[in-house]
Protein backbone atom coordinates (compact mmCIF):
# COMPACT_ATOMS: atom_id res chain seq x y z
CA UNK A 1 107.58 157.17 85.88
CA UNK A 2 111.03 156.48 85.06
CA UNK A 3 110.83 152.84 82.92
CA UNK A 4 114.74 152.13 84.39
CA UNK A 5 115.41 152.20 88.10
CA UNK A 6 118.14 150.79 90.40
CA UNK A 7 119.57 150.43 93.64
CA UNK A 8 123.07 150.09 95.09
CA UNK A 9 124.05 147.14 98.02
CA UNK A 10 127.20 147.16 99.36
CA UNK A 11 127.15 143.33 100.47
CA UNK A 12 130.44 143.81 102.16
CA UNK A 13 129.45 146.48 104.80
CA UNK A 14 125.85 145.18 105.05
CA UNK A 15 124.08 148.66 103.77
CA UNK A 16 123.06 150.96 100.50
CA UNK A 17 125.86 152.57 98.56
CA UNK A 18 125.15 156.46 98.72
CA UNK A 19 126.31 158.55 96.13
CA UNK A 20 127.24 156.16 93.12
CA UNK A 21 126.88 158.05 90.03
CA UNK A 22 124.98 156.22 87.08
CA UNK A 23 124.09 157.16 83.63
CA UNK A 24 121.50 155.03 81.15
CA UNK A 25 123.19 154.31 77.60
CA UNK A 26 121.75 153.71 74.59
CA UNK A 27 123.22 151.25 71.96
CA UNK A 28 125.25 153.92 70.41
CA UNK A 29 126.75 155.02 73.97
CA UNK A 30 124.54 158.06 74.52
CA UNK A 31 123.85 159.05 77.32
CA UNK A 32 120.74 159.09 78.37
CA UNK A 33 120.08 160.07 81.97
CA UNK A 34 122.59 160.58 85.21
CA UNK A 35 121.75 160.59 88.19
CA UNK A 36 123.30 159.05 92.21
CA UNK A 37 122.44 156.96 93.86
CA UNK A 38 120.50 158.53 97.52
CA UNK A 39 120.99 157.60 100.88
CA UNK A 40 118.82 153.95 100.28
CA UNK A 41 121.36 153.38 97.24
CA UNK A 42 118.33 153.99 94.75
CA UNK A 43 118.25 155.78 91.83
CA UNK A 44 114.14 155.91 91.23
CA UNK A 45 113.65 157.96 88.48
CA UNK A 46 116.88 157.45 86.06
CA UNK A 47 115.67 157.89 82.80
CA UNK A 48 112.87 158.75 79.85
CA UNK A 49 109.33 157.50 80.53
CA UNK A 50 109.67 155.23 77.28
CA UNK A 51 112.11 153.86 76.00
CA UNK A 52 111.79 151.85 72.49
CA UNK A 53 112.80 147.86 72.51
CA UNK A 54 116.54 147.89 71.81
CA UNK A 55 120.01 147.33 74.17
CA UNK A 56 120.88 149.65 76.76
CA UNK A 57 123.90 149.96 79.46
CA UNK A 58 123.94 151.12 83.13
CA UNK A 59 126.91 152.76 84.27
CA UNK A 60 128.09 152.69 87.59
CA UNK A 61 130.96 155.03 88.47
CA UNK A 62 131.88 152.80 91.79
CA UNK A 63 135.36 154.32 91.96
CA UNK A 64 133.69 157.15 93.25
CA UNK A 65 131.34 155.17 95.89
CA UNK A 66 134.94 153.71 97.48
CA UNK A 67 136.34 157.44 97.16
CA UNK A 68 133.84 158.65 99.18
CA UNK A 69 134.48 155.87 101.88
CA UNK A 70 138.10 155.60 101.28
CA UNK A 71 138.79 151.79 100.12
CA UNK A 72 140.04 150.70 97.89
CA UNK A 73 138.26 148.82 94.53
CA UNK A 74 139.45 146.58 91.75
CA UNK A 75 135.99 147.60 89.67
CA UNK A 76 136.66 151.55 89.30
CA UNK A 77 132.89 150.79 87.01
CA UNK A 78 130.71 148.59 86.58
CA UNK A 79 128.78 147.98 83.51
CA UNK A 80 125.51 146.25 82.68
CA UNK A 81 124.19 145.82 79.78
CA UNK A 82 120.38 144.37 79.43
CA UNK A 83 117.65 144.49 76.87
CA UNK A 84 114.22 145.88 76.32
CA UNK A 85 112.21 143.92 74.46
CA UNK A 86 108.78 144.75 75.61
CA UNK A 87 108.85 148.48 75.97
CA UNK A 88 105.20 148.77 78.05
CA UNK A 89 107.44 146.75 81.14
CA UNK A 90 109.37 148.34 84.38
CA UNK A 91 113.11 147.32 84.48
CA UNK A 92 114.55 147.28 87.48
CA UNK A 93 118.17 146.52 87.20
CA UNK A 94 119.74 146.16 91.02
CA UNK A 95 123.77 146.17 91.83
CA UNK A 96 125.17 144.10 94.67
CA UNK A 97 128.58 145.52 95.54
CA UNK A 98 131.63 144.78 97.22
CA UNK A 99 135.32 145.91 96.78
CA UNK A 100 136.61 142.84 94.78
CA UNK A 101 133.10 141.61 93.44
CA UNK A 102 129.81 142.04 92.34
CA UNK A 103 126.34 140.89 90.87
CA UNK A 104 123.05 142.04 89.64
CA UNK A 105 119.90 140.32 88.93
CA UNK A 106 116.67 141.63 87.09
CA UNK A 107 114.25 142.94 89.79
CA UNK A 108 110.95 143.75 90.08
C-alpha cells in the first residue's frame, strides 16, 4: 500500500476533480511517483510503500483539471509541501479546489 494518497474536490462545482495529474517529490525535487487523479478525484496508490522521515511535495498540475473543463484558473499548480516524521503512518494529503482558491487538510 501506497504510504501517500489523495483526493481532488472541486468545492465550486460540488464534485471530484477527474484527471488532475500529481507527482510525489522528494526534498531534492525528485520525482517520485505520477499518477491522475480517477473519476472519485483519488489518487490511491501514488507512491513507494516506504518512504523514510524527511519533507516531501505534492504536485498538482490543476491547469490541466480547468483545461479539461474549459475555465479558467489563477492556480495553473498547486503545491503542498508536508512532512514525514513517523515513517510506519498513512498520509493522506486531500485538495479542496476551486478556480480562484483552495485548501487542504491532513486526512485520515
Amino acid at each position: 500500500m501506497s504510504k501517500v494518497t489523495t483526493h481532488v474536490l472541486d468545492t465550486a462545482h460540488g464534485m471530484p476533480a477527474a484527471g488532475i495529474p500529481v507527482s510525489l517529490r522528494d526534498a531534492d525535487g525528485i520525482i517520485l511517483a505520477q499518477k491522475a487523479t480517477g473519476a472519485d478525484g483519488r489518487v490511491t496508490e501514488l507512491g513507494p510503500e516506504e518512504l523514510p522521515a524527511g519533507v516531501y511535495t505534492l504536485v498538482f498540475d490543476t491547469a490541466r483539471y480547468y483545461e479539461l473543463i474549459e475555465l479558467e484558473t489563477f492556480y495553473p499548480r498547486v503545491t503542498i509541501d508536508f512532512e514525514i516524521v513517523d515513517p510506519d503512518e498513512h498520509f493522506h494529503v486531500p485538495l479542496l479546489l476551486s478556480a480562484f482558491g483552495y485548501s487542504t487538510y491532513r486526512g485520515s
